[in-house]
Protein backbone atom coordinates (compact mmCIF):
# COMPACT_ATOMS: atom_id res chain seq x y z
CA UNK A 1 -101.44 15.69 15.99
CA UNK A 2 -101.23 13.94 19.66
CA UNK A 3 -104.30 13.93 21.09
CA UNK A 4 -105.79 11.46 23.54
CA UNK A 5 -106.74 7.42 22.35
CA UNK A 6 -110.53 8.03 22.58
CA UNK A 7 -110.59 11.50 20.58
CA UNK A 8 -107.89 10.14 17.50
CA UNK A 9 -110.79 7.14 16.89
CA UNK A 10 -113.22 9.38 17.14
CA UNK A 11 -111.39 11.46 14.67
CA UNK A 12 -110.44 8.79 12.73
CA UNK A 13 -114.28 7.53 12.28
CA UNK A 14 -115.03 11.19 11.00
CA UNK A 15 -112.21 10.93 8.26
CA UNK A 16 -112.79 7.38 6.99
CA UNK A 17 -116.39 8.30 6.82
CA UNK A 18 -116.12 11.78 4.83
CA UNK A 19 -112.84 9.61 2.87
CA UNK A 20 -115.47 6.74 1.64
CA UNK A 21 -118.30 9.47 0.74
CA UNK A 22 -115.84 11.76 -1.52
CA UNK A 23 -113.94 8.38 -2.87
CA UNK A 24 -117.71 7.93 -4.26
CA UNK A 25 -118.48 10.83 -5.66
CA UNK A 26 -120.68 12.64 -3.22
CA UNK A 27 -119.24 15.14 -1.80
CA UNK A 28 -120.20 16.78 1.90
CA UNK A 29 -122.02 20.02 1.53
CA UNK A 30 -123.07 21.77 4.36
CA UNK A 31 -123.56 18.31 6.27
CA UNK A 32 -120.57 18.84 8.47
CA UNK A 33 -119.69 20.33 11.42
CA UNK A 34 -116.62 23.15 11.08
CA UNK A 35 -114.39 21.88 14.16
CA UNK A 36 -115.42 18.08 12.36
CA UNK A 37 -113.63 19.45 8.77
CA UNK A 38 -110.80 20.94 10.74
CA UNK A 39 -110.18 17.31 12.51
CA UNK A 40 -110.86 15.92 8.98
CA UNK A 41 -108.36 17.82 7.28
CA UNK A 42 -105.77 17.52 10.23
CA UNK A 43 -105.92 14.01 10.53
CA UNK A 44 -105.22 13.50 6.45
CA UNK A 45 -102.12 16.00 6.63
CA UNK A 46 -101.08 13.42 9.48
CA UNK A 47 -101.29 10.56 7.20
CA UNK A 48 -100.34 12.05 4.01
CA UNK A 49 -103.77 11.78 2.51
CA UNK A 50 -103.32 15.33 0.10
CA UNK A 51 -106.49 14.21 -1.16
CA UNK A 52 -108.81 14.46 1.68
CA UNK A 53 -107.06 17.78 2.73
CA UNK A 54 -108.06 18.96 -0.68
CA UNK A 55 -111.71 17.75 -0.20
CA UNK A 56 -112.03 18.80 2.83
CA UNK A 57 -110.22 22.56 1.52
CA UNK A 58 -113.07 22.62 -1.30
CA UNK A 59 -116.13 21.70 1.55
CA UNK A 60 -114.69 24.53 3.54
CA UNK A 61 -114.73 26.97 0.75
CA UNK A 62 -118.53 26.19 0.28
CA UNK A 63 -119.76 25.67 3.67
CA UNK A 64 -117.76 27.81 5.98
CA UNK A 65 -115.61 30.58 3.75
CA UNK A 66 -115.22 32.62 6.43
CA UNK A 67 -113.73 30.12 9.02
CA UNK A 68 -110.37 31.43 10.20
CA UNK A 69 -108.64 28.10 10.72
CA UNK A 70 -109.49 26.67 7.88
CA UNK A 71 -108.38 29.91 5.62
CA UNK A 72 -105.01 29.40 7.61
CA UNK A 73 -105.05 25.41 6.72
CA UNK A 74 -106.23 26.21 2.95
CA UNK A 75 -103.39 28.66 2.90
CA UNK A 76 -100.74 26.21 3.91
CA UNK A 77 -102.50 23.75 1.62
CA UNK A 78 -101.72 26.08 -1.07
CA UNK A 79 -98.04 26.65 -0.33
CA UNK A 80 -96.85 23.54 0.77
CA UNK A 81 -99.06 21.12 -1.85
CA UNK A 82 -99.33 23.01 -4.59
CA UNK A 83 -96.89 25.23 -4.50
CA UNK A 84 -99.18 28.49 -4.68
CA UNK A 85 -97.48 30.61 -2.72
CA UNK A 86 -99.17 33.75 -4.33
CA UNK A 87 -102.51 32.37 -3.61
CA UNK A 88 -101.47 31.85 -0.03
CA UNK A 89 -100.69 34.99 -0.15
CA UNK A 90 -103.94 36.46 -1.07
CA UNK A 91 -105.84 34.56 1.86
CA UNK A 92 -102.91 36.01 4.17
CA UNK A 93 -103.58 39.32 3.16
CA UNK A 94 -107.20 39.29 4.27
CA UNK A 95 -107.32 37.78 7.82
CA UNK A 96 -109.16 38.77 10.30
CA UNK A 97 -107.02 37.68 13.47
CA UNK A 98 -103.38 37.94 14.53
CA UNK A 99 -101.74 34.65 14.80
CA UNK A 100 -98.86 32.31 14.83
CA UNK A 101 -100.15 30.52 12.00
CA UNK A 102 -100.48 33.41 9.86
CA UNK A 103 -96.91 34.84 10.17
CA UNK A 104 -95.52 31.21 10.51
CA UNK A 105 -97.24 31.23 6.49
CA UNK A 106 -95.62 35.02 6.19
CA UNK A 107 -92.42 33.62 6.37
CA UNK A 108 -92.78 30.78 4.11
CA UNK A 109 -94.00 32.70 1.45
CA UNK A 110 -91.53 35.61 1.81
CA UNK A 111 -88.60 32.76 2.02
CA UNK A 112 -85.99 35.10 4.79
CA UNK A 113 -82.39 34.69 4.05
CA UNK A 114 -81.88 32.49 7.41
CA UNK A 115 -80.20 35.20 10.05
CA UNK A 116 -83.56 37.60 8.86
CA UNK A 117 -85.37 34.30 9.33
CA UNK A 118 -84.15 33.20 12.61
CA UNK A 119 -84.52 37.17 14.06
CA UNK A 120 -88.58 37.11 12.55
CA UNK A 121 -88.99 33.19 13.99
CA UNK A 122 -87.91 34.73 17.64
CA UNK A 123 -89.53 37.64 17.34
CA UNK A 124 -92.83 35.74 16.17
CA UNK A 125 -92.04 33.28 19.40
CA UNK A 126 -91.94 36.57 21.95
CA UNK A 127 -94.88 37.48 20.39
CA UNK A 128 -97.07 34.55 21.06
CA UNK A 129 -97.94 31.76 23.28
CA UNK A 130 -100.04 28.73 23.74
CA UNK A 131 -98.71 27.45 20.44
CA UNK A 132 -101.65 24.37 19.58
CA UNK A 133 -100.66 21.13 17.80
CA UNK A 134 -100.77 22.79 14.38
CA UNK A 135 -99.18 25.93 15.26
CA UNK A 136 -96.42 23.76 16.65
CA UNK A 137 -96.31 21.57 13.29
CA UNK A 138 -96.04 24.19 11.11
CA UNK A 139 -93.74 26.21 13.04
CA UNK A 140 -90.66 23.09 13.41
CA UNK A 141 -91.83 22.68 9.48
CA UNK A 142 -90.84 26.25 9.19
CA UNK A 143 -87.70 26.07 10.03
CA UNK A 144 -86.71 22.82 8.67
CA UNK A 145 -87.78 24.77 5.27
CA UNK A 146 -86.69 28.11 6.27
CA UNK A 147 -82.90 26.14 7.12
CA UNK A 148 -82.74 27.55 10.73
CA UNK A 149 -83.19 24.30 12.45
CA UNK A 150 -80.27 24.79 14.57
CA UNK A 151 -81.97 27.81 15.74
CA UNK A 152 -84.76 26.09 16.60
CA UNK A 153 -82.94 23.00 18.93
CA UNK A 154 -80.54 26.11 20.29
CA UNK A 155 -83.68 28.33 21.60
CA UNK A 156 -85.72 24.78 21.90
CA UNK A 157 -86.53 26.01 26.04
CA UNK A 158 -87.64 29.18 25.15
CA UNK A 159 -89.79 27.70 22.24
CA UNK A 160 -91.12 24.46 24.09
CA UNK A 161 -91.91 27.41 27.01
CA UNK A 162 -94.94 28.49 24.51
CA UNK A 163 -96.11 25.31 23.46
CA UNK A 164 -99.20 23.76 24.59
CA UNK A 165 -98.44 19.90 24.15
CA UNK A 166 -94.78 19.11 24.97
CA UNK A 167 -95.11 15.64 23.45
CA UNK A 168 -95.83 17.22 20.17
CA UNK A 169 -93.25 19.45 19.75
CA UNK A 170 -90.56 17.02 20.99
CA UNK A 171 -92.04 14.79 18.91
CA UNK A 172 -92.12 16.77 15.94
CA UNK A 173 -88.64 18.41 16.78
CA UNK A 174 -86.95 14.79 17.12
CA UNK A 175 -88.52 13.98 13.36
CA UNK A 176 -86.94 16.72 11.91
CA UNK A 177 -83.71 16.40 13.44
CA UNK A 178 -83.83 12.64 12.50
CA UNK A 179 -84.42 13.22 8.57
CA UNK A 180 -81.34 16.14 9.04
CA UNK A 181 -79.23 13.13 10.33
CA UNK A 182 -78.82 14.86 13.77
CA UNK A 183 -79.25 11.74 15.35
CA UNK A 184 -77.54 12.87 18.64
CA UNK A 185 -80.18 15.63 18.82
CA UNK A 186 -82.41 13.40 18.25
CA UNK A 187 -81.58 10.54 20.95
CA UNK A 188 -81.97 13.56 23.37
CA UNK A 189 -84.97 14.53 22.06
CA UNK A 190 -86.70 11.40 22.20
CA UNK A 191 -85.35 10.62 25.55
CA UNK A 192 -87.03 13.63 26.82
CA UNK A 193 -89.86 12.69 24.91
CA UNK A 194 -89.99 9.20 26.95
CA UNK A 195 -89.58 10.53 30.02
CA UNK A 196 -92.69 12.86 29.34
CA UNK A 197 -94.95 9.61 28.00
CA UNK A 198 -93.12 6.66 29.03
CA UNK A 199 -96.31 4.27 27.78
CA UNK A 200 -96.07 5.20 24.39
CA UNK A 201 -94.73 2.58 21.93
CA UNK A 202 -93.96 4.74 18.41
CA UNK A 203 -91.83 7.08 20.85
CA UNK A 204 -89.55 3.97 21.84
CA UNK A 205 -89.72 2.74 18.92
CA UNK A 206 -88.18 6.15 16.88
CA UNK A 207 -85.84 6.28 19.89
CA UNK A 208 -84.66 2.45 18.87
CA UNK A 209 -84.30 3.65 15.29
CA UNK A 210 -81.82 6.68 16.56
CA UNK A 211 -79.71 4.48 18.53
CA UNK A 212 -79.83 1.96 15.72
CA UNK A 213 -78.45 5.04 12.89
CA UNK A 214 -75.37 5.72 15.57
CA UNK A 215 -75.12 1.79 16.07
CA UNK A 216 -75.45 1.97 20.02
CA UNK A 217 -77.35 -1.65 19.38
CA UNK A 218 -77.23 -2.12 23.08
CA UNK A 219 -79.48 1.05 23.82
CA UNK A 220 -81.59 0.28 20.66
CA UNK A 221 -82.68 -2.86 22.08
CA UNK A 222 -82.90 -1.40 25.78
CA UNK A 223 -85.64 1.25 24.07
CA UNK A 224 -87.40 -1.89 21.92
CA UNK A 225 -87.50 -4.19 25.41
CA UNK A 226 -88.69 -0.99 26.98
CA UNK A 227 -91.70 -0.85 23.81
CA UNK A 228 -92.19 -4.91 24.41
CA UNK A 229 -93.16 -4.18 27.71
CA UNK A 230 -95.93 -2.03 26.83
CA UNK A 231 -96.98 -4.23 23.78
CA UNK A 232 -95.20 -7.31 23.41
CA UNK A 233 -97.72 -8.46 20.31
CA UNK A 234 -96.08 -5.81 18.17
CA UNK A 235 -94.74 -7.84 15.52
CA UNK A 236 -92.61 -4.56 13.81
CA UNK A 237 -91.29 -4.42 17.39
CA UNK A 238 -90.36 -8.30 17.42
CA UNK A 239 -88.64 -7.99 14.33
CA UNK A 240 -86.52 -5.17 15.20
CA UNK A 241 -85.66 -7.00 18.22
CA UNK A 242 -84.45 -9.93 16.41
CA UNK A 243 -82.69 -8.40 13.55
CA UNK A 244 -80.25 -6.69 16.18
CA UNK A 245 -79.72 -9.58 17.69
CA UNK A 246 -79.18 -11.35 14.67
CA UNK A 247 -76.71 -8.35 13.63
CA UNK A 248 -74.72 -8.25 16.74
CA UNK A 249 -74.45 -11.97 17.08
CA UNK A 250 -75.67 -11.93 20.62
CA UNK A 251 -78.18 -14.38 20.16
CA UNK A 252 -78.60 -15.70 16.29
CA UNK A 253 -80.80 -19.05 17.13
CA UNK A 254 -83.13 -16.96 19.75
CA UNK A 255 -82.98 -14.19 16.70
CA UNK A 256 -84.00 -17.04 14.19
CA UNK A 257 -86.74 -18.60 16.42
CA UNK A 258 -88.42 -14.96 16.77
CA UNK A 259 -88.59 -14.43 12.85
CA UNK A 260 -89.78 -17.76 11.95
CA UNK A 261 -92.62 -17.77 14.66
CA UNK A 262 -93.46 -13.96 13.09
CA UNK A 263 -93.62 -16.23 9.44
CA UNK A 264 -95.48 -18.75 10.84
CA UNK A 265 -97.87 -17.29 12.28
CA UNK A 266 -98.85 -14.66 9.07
CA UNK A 267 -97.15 -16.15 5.88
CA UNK A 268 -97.79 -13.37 3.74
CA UNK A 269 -96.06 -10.87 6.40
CA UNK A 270 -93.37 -9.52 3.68
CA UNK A 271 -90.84 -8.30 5.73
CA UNK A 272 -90.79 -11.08 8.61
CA UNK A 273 -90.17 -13.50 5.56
CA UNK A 274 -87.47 -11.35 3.76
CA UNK A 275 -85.68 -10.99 6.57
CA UNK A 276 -85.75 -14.62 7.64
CA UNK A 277 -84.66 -15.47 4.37
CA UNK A 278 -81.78 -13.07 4.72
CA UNK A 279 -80.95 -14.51 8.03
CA UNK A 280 -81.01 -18.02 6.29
CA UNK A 281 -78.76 -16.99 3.30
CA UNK A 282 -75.92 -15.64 6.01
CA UNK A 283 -77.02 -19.12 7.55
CA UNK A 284 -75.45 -20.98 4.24
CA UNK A 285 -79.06 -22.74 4.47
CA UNK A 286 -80.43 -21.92 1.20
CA UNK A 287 -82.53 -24.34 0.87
CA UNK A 288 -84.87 -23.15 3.68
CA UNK A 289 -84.32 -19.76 2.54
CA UNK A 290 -85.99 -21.10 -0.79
CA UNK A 291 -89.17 -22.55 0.71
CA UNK A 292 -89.45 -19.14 2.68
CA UNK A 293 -89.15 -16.87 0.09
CA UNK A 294 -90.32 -19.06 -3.19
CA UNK A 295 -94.27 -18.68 -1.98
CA UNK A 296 -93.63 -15.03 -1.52
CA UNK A 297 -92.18 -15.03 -5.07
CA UNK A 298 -95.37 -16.64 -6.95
CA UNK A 299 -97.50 -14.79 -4.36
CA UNK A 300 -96.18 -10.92 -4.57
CA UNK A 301 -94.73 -10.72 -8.59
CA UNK A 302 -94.74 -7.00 -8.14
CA UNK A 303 -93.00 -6.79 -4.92
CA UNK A 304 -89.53 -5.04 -5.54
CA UNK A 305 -87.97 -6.59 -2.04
CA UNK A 306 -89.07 -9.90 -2.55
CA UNK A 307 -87.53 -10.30 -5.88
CA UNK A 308 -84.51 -8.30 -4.80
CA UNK A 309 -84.20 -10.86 -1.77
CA UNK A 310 -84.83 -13.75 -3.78
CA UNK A 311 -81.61 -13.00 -5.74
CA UNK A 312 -79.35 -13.37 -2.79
CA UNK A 313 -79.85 -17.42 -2.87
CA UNK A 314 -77.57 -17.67 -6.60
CA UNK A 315 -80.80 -20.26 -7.92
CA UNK A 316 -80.70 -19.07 -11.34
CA UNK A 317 -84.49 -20.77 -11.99
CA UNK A 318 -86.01 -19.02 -8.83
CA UNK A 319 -84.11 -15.68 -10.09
CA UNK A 320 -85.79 -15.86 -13.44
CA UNK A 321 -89.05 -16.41 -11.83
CA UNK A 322 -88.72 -13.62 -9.67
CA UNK A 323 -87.66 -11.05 -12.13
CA UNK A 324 -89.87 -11.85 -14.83
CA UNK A 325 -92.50 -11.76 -12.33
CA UNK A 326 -91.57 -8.38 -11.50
CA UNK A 327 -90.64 -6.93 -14.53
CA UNK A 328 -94.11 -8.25 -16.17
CA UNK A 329 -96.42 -6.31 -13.15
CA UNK A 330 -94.26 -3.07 -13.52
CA UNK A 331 -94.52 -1.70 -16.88
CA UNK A 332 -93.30 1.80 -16.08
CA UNK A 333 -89.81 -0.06 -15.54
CA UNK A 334 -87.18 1.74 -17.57
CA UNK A 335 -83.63 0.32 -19.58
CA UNK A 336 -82.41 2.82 -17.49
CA UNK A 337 -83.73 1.40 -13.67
CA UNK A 338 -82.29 -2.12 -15.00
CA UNK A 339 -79.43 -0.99 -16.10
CA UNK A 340 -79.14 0.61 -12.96
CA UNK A 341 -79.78 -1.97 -10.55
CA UNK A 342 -77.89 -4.70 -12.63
CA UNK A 343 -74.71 -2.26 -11.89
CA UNK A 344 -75.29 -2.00 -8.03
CA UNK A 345 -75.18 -5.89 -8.55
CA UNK A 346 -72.24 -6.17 -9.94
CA UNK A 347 -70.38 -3.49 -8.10
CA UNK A 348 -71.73 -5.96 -4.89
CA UNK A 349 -69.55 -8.80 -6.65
CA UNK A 350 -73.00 -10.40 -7.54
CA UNK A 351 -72.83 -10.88 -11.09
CA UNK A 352 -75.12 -13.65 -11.44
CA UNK A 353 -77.48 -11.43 -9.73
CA UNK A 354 -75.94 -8.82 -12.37
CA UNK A 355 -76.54 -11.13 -15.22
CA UNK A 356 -79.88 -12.55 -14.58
CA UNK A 357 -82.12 -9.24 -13.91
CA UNK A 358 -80.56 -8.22 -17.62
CA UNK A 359 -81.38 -11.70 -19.28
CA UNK A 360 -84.99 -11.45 -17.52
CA UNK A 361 -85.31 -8.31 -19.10
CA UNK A 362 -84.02 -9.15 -22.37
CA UNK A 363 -86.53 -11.92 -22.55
CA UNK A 364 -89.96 -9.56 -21.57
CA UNK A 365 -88.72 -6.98 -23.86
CA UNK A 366 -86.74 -8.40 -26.21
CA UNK A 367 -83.73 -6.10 -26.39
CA UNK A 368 -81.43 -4.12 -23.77
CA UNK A 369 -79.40 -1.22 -23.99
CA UNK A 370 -76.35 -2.53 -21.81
CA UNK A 371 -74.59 -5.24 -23.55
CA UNK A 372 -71.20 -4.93 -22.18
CA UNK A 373 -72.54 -4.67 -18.41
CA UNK A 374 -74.50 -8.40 -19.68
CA UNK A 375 -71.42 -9.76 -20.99
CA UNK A 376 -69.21 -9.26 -18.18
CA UNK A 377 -71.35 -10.25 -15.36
CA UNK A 378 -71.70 -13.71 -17.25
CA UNK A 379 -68.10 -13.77 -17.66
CA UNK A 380 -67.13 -12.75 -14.23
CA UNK A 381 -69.35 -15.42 -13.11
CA UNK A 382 -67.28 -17.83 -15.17
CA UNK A 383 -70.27 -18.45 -17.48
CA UNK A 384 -68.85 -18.52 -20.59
CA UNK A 385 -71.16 -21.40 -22.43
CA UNK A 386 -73.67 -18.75 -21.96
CA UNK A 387 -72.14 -15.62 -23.33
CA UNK A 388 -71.14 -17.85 -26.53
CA UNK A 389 -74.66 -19.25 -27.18
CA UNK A 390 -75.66 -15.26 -26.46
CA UNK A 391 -73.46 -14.27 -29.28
CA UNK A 392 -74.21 -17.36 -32.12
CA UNK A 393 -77.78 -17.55 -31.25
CA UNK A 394 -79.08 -13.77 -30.31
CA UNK A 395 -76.66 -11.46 -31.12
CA UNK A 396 -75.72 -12.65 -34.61
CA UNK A 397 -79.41 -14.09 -35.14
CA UNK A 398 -81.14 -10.77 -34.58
CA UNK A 399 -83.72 -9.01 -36.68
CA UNK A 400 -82.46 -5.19 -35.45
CA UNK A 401 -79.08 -5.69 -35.29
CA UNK A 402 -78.45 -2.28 -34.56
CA UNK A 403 -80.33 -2.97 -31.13
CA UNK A 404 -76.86 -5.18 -30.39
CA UNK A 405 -74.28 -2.44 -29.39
CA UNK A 406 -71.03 -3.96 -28.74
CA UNK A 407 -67.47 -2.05 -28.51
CA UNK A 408 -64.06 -3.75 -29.21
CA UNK A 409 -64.02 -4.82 -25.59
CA UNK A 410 -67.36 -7.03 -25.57
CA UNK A 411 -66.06 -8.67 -28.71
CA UNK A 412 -62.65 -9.37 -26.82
CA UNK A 413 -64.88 -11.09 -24.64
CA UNK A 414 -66.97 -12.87 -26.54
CA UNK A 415 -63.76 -14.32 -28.52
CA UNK A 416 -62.05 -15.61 -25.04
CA UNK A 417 -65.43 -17.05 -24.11
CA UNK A 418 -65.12 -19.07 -27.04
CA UNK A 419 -61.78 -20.06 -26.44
CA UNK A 420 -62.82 -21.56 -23.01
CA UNK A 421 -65.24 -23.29 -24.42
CA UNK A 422 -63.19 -25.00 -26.74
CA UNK A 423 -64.16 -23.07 -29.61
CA UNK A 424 -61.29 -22.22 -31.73
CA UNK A 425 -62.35 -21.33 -34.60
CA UNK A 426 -64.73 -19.32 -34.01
CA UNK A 427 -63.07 -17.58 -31.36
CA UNK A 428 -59.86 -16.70 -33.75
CA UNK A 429 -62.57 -15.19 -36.77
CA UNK A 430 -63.33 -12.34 -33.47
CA UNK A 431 -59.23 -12.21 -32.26
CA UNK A 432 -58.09 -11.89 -35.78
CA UNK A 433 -61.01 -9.09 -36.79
CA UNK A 434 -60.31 -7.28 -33.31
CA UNK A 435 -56.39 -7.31 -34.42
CA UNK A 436 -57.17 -6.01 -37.94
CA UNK A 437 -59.01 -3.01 -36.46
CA UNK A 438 -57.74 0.42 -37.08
CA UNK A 439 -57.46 2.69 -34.10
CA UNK A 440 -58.48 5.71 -36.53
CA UNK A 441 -61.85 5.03 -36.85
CA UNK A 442 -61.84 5.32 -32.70
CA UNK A 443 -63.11 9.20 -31.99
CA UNK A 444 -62.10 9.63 -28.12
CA UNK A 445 -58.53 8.99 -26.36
CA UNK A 446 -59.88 6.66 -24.53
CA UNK A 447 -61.64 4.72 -27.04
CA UNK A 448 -58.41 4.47 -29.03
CA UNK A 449 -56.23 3.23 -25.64
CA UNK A 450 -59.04 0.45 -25.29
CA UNK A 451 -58.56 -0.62 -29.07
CA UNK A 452 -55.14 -0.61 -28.61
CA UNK A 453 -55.48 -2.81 -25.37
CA UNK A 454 -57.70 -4.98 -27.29
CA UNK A 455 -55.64 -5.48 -30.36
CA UNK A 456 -52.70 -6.17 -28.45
CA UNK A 457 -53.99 -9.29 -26.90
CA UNK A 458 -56.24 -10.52 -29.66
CA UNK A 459 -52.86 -10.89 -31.54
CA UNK A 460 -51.14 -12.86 -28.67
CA UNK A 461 -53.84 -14.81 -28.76
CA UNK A 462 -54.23 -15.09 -32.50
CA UNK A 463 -50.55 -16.52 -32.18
CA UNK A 464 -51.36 -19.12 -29.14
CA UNK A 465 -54.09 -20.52 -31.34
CA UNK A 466 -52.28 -20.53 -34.67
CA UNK A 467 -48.70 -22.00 -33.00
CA UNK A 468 -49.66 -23.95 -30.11
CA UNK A 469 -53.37 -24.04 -28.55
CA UNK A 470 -52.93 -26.95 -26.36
CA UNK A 471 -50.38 -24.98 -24.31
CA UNK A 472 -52.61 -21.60 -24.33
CA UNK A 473 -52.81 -20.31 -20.54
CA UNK A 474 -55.24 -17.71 -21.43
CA UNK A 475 -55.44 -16.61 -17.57
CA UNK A 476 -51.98 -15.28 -17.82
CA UNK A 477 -53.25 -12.33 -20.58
CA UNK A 478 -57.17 -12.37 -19.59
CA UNK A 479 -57.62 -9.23 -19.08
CA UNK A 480 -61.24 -9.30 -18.11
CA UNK A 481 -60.33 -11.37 -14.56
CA UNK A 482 -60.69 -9.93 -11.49
């Protein structure tokens, strides 16, 4: 909720104090004052905090049972946390008073098709007035939830006409437009929302954001100058400022200056330092990108940006520091989330990027599940010394060979990557078993078109080897380069 500077630290005294005592164990019992729980529990739904609303929900069921707004917040609480929508619907059924609140919950609970739910929403509006800050919360949640949002922004006078803080429900309206990717509806919104409270910073700041999603850069930094104004030490502010100018070239050494001062002055600040690193990649200075981002490395091991970041600079050593790092403080990493972000990688053309977050994970765990996406981001990356030592010393080397899954193609692979090397031999013992093959044992079309692919130019090559090896141009029939 929006309330004034002096009443939110007020408020937010009460919650970190009743926060630390349940966080110990001891929980309030009839040691706080009712309007004091109903701030409490407001100022946690603010922040996400689900559970001091639930504390604070159990300290009104003792102390106060009968309060009305808190049987309305436990209610909600119940719905939109714990999905208890019959519960809710027990406390609905015995309320005392007529309220907003009460058939705002009706609604939820009943779930309208949206035309019944837009004809109850207006006929709940015409019904009341002097919507408060939660009324007006719940009521734009509502609709986002109830999917009559365009509804709400089409009858937004007659709504914001009830409505007891403007600022809150433009603020709140703007938010929900924002996540629905109405970002036009959202730019007016906000501007509204400006005009109303020119000397707050967040509302600038969202308003920068919107322009930034449509890419009007020039307004975005017109609404973050605007923000400056009012507190030029923001550093998120700063940085915004110099990442568009860094993005719409209008001023890349002023841009650079700003982010390095932000580093300077607090090393640790993760996202000043990414980004200057970032900057400093685009920059072809890697080598300052490595002193900014190597600290941050050894510093933050579990930080998924920082070792994502760190990969952009191609240093192989500081890559498998980083991901080793990483993949050592996150045990609840899956083959699956490698896997996963080894193939964005590669589809970004960065297959050493590709390559190394699979080695690093091969070498914590000791297997992986996605040879062939391993083997071809080494090869792409024209490492093929390293996908033959993978082959003679781990894949043919290891103790659950069923662990190594390759198809026909991998082993295609593997045999040219011996060939570059200068390998003959070994790579003709692959060619001439990946000739010899019978498409038969192949259960899918498409398994047996890739064998057949496969076979085909393992016996070319089998022939270039055997008849004349010095004259082999295996680009011409590689059929693994891009």
């Amino acid at each position: 909720m929006i309330d004034s500077n002096s009443d939110q630290r007020h408020i937010k005294r009460l919650y970190d104090k009743f926060r630390t005592c349940v966080l110990s164990g001891n929980i309030p019992d009839n040691l706080i004052d009712e309007d004091d729980l109903i701030s409490i529990y407001d100022y946690a739904n603010d922040n996400g905090d689900e559970y001091v609303q639930l504390m604070a929900v159990i300290c009104a069921m003792r102390q106060c049972p009968d309060n009305e707004d808190m049987c309305q917040r436990r209610a909600y609480f119940f719905t939109q946390n714990l999905g208890l929508a019959d519960s809710a619907g027990h406390l609905m059924q015995g309320h005392v008073h007529e309220s907003a609140l009460w058939d705002i919950l009706h609604l939820l609970v009943t779930r309208p098709k949206p035309d019944d739910a837009c004809k109850a929403m207006a006929s709940l509006v015409r019904a009341f007035r002097d919507f408060d800050d939660e009324t007006i919360i719940q009521l734009v949640g509502a609709c986002v939830e109830l999917q009559i949002l365009d509804w709400l922004c089409e009858n937004k006078a007659f709504v914001q006409g009830r409505c007891l803080y403007q600022d809150t429900f433009l603020y709140e309206l703007a938010r929900a437009c924002a996540d629905a990717a109405d970002h036009e509806q959202a730019i007016r919104l906000l501007d509204e929302l400006t005009g109303i409270e020119p000397f707050n910073v967040l509302y600038w700041q969202l308003l920068a954001d919107e322009y930034n999603q449509i890419e009007d850069f020039a307004s975005a930094l017109n609404a973050i100058d605007y923000a400056l104004a009012i507190d030029g030490s923001n550093r998120e502010l700063q940085l915004a400022r110099a990442q568009i100018l860094y993005d719409r070239n209008a001023d890349r050494p002023l841009a650079l200056s700003i982010v390095r001062e932000l580093v300077e002055t607090s090393p640790s600040d993760i996202d000043a330092a990414v980004t200057l690193c970032v900057m400093l990649c685009f920059e072809n200075r890697q080598s300052e990108a490595k002193a900014v981002i190597e600290p941050l490395v050894k510093k933050f091991p579990s930080n998924r940006s920082v070792a994502a970041n760190a990969l952009l600079l191609g240093d192989r050593e500081l890559n498998a520091l980083a991901l080793k790092g990483y993949i050592n403080s996150a045990p609840e990493l899956t083959d699956e989330e490698i896997n996963a972000w080894a193939g964005e990688q590669s589809m970004l053309g960065r297959h050493i990027a590709a390559a190394d977050i699979l080695l690093a994970w091969l070498h914590v765990n000791g297997s992986i599940t996605s040879w062939s996406l391993l083997l071809g981001a080494l090869y792409q990356a024209g490492c093929y010394a390293e996908v033959s030592s993978l082959h003679e010393n781990f894949m043919l080397k290891s103790a659950q060979p069923e662990s190594v899954s390759c198809n026909i193609s991998d082993l295609l692979l593997i045999a040219l990557s011996h060939l570059r090397c200068g390998e003959s031999d070994k790579s003709l013992a692959l060619l001439e078993f990946v000739a010899s093959v019978d498409i038969k044992d192949f259960s899918t079309m498409q398994k047996r078109l890739e064998a057949i692919g496969a076979k085909n130019i393992a016996s070319k090559l089998c022939n270039i080897i055997e008849t004349a090896p010095d004259k082999a141009r295996i680009d011409d029939i590689d059929p693994f380069l891009l």
